[in-house]
Every structure is written in C-alpha cells, then in structure tokens.
N, C-alpha and C. Protein backbone atom coordinates (compact mmCIF):
# COMPACT_ATOMS: atom_id res chain seq x y z
N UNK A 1 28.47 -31.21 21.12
CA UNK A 1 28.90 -29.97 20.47
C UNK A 1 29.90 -29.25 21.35
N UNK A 2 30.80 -29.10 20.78
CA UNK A 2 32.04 -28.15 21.12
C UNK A 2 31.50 -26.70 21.59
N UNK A 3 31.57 -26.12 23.10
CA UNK A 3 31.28 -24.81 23.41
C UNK A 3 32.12 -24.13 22.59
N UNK A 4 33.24 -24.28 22.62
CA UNK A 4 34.06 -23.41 22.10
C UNK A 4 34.41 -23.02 20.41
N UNK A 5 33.45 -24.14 20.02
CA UNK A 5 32.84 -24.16 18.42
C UNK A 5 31.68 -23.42 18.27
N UNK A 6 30.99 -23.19 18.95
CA UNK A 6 29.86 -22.69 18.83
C UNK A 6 29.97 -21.70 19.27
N UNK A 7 31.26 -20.73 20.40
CA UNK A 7 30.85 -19.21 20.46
C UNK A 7 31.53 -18.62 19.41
N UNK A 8 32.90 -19.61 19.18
CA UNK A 8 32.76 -18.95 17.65
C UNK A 8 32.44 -18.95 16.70
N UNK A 9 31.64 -19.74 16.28
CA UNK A 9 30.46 -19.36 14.78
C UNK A 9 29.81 -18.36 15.27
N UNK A 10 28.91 -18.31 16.66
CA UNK A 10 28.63 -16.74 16.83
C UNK A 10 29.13 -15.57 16.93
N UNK A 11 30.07 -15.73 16.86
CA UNK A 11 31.02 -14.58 17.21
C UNK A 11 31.29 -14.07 15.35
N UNK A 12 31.42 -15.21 14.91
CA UNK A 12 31.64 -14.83 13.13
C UNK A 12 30.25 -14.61 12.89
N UNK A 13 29.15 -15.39 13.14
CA UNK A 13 27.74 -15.14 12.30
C UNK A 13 27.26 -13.86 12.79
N UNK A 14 27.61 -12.79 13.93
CA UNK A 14 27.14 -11.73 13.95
C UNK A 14 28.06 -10.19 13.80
N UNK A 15 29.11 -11.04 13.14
CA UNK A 15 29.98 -9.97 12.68
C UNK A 15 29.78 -9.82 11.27
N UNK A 16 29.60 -11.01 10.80
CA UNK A 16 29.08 -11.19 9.19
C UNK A 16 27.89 -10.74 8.72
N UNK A 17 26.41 -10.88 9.95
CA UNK A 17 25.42 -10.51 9.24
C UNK A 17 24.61 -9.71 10.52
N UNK A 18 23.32 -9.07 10.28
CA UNK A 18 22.98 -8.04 11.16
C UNK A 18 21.85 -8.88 11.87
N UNK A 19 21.75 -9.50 13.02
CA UNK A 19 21.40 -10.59 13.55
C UNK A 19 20.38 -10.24 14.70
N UNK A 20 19.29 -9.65 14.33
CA UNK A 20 18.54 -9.25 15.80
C UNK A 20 17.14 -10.28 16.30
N UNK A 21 17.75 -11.43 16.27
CA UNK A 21 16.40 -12.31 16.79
C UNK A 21 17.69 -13.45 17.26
N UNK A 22 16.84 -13.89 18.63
CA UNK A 22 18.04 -15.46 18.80
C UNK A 22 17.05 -16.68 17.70
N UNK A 23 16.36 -16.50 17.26
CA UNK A 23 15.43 -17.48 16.24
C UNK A 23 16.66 -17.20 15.34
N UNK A 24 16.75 -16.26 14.66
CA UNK A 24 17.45 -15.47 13.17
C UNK A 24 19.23 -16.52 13.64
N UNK A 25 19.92 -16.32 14.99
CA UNK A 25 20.60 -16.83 14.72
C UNK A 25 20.66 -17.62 15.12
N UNK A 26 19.74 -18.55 15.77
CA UNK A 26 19.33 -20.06 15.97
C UNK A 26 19.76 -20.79 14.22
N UNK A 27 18.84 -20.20 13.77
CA UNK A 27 18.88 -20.48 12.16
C UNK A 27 19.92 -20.50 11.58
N UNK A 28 20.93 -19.69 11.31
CA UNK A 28 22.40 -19.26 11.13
C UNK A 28 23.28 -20.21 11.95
N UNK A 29 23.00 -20.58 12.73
CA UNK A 29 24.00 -21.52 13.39
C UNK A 29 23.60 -23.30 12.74
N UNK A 30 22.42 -23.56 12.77
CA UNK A 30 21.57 -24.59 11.88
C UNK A 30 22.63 -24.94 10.45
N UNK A 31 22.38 -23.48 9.71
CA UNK A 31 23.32 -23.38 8.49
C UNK A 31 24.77 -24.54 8.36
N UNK A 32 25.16 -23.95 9.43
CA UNK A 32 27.01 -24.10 9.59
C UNK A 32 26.82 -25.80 10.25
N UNK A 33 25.47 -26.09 10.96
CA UNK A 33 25.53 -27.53 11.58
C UNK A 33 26.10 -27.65 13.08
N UNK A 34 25.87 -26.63 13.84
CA UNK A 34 25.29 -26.07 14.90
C UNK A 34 23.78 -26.21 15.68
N UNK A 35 23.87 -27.27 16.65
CA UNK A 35 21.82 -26.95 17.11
C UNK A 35 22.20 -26.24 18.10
N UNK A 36 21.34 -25.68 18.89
CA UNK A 36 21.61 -24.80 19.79
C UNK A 36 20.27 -24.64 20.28
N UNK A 37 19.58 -25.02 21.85
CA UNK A 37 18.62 -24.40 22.61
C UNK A 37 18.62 -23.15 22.54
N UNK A 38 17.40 -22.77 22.76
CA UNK A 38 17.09 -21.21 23.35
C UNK A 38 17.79 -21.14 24.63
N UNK A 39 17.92 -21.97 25.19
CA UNK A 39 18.37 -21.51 26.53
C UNK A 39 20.05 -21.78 26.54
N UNK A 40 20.87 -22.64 26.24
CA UNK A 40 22.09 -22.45 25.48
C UNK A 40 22.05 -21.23 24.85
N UNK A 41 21.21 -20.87 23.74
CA UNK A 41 21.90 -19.81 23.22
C UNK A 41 21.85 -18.47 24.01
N UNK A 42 21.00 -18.56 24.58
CA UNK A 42 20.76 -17.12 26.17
C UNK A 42 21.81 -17.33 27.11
N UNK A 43 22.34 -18.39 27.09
CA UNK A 43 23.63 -18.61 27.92
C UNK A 43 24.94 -17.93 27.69
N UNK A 44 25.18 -18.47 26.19
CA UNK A 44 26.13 -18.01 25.04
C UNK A 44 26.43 -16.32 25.22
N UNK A 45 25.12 -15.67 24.74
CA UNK A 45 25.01 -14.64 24.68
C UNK A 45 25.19 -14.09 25.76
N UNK A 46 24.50 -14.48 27.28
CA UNK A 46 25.67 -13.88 28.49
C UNK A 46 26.79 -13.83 28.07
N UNK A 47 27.18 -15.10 28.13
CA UNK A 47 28.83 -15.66 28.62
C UNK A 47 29.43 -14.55 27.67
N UNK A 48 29.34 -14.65 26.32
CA UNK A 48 30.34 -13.98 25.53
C UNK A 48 30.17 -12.19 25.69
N UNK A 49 28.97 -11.42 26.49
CA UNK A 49 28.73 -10.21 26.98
C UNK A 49 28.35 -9.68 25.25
N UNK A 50 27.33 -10.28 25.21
CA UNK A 50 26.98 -9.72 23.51
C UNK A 50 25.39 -8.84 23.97
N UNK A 51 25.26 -7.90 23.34
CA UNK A 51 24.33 -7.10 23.70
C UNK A 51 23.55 -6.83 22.35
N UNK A 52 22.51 -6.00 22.51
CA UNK A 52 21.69 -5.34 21.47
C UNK A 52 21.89 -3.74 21.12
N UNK A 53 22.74 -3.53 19.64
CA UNK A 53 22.57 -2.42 19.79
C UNK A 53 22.19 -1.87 18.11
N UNK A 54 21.79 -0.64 18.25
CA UNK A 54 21.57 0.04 16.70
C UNK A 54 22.40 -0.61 15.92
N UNK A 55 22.28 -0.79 14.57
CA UNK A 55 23.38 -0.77 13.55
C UNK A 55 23.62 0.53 12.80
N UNK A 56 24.22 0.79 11.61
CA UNK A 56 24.19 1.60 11.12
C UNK A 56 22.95 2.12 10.08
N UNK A 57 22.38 1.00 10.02
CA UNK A 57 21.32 0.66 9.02
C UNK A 57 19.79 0.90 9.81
N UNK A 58 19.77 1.17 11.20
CA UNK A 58 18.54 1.76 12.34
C UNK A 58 18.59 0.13 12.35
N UNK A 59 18.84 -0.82 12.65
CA UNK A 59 18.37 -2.20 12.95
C UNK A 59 18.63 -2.22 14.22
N UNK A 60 18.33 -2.92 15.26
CA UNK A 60 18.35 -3.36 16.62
C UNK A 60 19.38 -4.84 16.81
N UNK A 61 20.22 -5.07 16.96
CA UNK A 61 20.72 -5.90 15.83
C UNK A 61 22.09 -6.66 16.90
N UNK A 62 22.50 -7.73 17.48
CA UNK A 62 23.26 -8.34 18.20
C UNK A 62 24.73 -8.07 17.84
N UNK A 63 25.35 -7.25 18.88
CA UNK A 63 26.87 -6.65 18.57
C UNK A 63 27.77 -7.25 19.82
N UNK A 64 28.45 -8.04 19.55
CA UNK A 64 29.59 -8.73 20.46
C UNK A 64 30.66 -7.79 21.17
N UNK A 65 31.24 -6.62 20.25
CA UNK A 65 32.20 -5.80 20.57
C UNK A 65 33.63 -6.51 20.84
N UNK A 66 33.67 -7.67 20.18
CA UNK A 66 34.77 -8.68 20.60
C UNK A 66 35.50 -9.13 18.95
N UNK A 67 36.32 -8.88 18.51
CA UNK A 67 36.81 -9.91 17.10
C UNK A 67 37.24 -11.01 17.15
N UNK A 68 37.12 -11.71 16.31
CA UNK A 68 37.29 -13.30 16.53
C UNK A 68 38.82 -13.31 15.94
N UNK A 69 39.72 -12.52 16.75
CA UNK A 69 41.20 -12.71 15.84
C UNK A 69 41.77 -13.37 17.60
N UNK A 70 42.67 -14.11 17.69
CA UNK A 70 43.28 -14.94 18.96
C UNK A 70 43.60 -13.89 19.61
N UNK A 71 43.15 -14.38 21.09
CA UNK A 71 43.78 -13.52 22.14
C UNK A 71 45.32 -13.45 22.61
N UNK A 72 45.71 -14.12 21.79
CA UNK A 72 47.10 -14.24 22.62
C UNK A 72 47.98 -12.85 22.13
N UNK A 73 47.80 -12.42 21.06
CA UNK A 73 48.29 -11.01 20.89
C UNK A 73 48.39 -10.05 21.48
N UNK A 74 47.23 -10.35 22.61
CA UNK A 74 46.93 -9.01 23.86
C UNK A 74 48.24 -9.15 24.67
N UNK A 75 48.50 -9.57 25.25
CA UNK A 75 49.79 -9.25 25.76
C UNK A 75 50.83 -8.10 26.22
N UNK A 76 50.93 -7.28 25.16
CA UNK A 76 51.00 -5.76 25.52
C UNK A 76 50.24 -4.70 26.07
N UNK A 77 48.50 -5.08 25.36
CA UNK A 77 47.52 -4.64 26.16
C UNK A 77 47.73 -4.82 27.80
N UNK A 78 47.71 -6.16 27.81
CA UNK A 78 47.27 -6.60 29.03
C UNK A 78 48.63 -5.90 30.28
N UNK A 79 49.71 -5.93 29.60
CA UNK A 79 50.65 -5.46 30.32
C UNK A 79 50.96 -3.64 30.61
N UNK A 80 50.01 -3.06 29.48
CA UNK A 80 49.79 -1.89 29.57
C UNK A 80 49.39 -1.17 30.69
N UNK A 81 47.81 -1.80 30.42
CA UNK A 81 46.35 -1.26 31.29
C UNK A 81 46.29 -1.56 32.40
N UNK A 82 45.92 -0.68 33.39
CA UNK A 82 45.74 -0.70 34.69
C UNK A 82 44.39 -0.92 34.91
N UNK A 83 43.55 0.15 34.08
CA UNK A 83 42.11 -0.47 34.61
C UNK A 83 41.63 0.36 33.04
N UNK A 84 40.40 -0.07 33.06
CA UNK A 84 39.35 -0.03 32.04
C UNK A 84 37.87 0.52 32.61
N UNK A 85 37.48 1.62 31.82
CA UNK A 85 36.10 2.08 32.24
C UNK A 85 35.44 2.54 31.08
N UNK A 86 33.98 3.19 31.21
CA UNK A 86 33.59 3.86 30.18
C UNK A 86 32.67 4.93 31.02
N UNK A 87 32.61 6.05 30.14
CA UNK A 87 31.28 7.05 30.40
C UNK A 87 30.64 7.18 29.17
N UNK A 88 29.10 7.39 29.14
CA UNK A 88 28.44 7.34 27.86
C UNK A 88 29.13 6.40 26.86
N UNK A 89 29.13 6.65 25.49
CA UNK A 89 29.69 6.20 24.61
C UNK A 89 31.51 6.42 24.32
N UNK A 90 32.53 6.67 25.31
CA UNK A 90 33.73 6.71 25.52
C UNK A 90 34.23 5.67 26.28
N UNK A 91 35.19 4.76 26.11
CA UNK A 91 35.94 4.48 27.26
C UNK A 91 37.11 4.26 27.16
N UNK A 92 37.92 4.63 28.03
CA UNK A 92 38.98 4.98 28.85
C UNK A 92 39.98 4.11 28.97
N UNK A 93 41.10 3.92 29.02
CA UNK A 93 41.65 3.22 29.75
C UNK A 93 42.47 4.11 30.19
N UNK A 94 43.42 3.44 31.78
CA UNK A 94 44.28 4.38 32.02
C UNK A 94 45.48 3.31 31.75
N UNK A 95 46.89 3.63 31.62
CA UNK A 95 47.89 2.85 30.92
C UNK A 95 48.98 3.39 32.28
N UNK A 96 49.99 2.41 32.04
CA UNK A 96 51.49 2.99 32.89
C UNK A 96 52.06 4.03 31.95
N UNK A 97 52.74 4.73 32.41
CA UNK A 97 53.43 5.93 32.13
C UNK A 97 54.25 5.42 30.40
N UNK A 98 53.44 6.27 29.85
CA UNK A 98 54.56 6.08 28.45
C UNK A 98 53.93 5.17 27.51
N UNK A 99 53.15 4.21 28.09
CA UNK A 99 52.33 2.61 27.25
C UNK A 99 51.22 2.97 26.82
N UNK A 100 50.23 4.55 26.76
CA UNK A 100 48.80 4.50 26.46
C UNK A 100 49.24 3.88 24.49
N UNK A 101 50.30 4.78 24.18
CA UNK A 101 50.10 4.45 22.65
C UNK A 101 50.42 3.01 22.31
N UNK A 102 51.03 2.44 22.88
CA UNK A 102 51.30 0.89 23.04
C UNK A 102 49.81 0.25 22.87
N UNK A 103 49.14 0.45 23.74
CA UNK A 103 47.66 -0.17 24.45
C UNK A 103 46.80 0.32 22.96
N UNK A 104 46.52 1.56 23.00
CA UNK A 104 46.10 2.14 21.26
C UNK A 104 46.04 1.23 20.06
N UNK A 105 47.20 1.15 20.22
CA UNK A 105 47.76 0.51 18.94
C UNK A 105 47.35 -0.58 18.74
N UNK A 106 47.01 -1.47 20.05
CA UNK A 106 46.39 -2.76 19.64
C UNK A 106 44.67 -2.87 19.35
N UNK A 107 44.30 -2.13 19.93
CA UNK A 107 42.96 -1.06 19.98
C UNK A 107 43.02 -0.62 17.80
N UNK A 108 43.30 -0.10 17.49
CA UNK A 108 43.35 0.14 16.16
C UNK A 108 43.51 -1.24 15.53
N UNK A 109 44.64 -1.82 15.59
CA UNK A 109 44.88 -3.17 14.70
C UNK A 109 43.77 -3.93 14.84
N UNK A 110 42.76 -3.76 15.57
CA UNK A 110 41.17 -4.81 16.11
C UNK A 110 40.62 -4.31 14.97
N UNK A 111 40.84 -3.32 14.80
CA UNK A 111 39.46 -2.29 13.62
C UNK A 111 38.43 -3.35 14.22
N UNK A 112 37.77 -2.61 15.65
CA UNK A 112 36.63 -3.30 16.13
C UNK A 112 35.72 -2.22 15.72
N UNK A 113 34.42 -3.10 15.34
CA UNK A 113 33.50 -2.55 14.06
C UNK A 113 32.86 -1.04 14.97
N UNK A 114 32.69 -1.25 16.74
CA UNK A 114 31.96 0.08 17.02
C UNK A 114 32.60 1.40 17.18
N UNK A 115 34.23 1.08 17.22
CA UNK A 115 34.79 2.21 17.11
C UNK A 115 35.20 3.08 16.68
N UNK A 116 34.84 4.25 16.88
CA UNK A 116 34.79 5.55 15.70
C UNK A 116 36.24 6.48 15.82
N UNK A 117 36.71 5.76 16.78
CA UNK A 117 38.37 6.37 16.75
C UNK A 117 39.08 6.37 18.06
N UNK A 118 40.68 6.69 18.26
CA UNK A 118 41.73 6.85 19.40
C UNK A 118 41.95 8.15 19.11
N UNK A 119 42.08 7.80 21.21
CA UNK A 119 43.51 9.08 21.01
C UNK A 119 44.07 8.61 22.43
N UNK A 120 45.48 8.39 22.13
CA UNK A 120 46.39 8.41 23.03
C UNK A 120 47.35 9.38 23.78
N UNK A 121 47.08 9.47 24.76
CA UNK A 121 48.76 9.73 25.83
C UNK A 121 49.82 9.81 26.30
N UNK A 122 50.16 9.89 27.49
CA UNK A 122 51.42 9.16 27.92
C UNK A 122 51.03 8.00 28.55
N UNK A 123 49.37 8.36 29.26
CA UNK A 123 48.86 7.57 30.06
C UNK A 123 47.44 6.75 30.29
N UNK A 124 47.13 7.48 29.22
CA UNK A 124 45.44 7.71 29.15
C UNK A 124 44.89 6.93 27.50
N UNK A 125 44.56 6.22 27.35
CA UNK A 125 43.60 6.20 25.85
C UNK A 125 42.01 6.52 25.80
N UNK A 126 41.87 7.40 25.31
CA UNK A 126 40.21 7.64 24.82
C UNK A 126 39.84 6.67 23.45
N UNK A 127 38.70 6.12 23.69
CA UNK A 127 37.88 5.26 22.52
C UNK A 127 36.93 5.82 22.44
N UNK A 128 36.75 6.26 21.16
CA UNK A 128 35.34 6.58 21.09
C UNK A 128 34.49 5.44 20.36
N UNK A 129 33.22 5.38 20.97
CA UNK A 129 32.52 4.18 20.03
C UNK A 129 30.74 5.02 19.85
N UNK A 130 30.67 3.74 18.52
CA UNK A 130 29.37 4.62 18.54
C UNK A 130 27.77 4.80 19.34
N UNK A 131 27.59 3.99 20.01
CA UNK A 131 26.72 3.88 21.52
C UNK A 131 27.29 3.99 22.56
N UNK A 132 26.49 3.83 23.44
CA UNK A 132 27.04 3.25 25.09
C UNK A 132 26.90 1.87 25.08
N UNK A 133 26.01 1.45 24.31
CA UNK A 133 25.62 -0.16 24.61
C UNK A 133 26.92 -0.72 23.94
N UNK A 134 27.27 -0.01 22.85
CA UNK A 134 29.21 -0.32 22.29
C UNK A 134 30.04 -0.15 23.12
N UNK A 135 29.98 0.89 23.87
CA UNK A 135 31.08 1.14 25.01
C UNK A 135 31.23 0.02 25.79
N UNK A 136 29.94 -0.41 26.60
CA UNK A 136 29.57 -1.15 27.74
C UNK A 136 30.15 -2.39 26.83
N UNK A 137 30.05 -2.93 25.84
CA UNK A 137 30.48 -4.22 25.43
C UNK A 137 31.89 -4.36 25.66
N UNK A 138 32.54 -3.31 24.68
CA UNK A 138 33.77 -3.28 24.49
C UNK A 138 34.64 -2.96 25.73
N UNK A 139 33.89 -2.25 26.86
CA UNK A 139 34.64 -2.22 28.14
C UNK A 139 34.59 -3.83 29.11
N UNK A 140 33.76 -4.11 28.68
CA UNK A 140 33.44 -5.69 29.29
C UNK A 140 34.92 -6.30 29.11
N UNK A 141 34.77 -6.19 27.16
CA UNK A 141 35.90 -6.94 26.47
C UNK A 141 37.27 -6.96 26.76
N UNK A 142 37.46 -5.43 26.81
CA UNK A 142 39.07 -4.90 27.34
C UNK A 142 39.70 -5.24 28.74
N UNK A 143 38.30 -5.48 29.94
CA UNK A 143 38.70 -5.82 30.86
C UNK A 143 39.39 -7.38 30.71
N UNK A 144 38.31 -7.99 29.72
CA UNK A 144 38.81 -9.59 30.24
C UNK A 144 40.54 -9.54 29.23
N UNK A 145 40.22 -8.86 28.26
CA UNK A 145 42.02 -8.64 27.68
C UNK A 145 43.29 -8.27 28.68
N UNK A 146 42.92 -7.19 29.59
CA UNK A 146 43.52 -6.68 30.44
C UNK A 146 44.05 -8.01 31.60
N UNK A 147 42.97 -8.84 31.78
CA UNK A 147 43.44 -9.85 32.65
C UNK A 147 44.24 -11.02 31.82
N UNK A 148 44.16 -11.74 30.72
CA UNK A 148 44.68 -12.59 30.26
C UNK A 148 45.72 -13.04 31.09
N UNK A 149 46.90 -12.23 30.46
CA UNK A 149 48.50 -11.90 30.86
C UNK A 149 48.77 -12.15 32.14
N UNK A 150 47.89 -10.77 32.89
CA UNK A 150 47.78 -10.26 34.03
C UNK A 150 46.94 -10.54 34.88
N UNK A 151 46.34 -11.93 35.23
CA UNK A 151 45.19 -12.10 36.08
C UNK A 151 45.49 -11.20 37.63
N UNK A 152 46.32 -10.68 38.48
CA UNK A 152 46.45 -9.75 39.34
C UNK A 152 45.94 -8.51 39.11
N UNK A 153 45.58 -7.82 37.98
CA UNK A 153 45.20 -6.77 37.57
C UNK A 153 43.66 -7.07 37.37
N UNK A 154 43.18 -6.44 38.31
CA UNK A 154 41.69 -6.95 38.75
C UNK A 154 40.80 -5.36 38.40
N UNK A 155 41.55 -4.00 38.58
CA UNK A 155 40.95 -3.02 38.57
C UNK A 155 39.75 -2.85 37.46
C-alpha cells in the first residue's frame, strides 16, 4: 500500500465525514480498499498532525486542518511568511513588509473548514479559527507550507 495513497484518503475521508473513532475510520478506509493497522493508522495520524476537535454538531470528531488541494500553490505563502504562531484560538503570522495580504489571500482560497475569518496588514495576518485545537493544527500546517519553497525559513 502506497503511504501516500492512504494519507490521502484520510485526509478526504475526514473532511467528508465526522470521524471520531480510528475503528470508524479504519472502516472508511476498508470502504475505498485501504487496510490499515491500528498502529499505522496512529502513525498516519501523527505524521499528518491530525488532532481531535469539537465539530459543529458537539461531536469530538478527527480534524486535519490541512486541504487536500496540492501544495505547490504555496509558493507565495511560503515566500511571504517569516514565522507562524498561535495564541488560544488565533494565529498569526508575521509576513515581509507589504506581503501579509499576499499570504491572506492564499489563507482564504483554502476555505479551510476551521476558519472563521482574516485580517490582514502590511505585515501581520490574524486567523481566526474556531478552537485552539484548530489553531494548533493549522499552525502545525502553515509552518510546514512556510518551509516548502523556503526550507531556510525555520522560524
């Protein structure tokens, strides 16, 4: 089995459905013709920084904070951002002079499911998302975007 087949069916099977058991998407991956250990799939779920958080629906429920659209688009991101953080349910990036709405903009075109909105700068982007356990994902995420391009940009 293809790793790279299998984080993305997870990456689609828990954007598609509200997934809070690794049994539930043990099963879901079964579907598509996917086997997958418990311990593979506890792997997975590191590797890809997928966490547990509320849904909208009160479910407890496996949220990636990642879209399954190609990374290679980041590019501007990555050439933007200097560094990436979060406090509570906000995070931050700081941008070079003039690029926060640049960085934004790719941030919006994600319509990534935890975020409840931007606001840009000259220098600064605020995200708001709707947890911290959303924040914490999606700051995971932005960092590894931030490096793509830019593996020197370590902040």
């Amino acid at each position: 089995m293809d790793k790279k087949r299998r984080h993305s069916a997870i990456i689609e099977i828990i954007a598609e459905h509200e997934v809070e058991t690794q049994g539930e998407l043990s099963r879901l991956l079964k579907e598509r013709g996917i086997n997958a250990t418990q311990a593979t799939l506890s792997r997975d779920i590191n590797e890809l920084h997928i966490t547990k958080c509320e849904s909208e629906t009160g479910s407890n429920r496996y949220f990636s904070g990642i879209s399954n659209e190609p990374i290679e688009a980041s590019d501007i991101f990555s050439q933007s951002v200097i560094s990436v953080d979060y406090a509570m349910n906000t995070v931050v990036l700081k941008c070079h002079a003039g690029l926060a709405d640049a960085a934004c903009k790719v941030i919006d075109e994600r319509n990534l499911e935890p975020v409840v909105g931007t606001i840009a700068g000259d220098d600064t982007v605020f995200i708001l998302t709707k947890t911290e356990n959303h924040a914490k994902a999606l700051c995971v995420r932005l960092k590894q975007l931030q490096q793509i391009a830019n593996p020197q940009n370590k902040r």
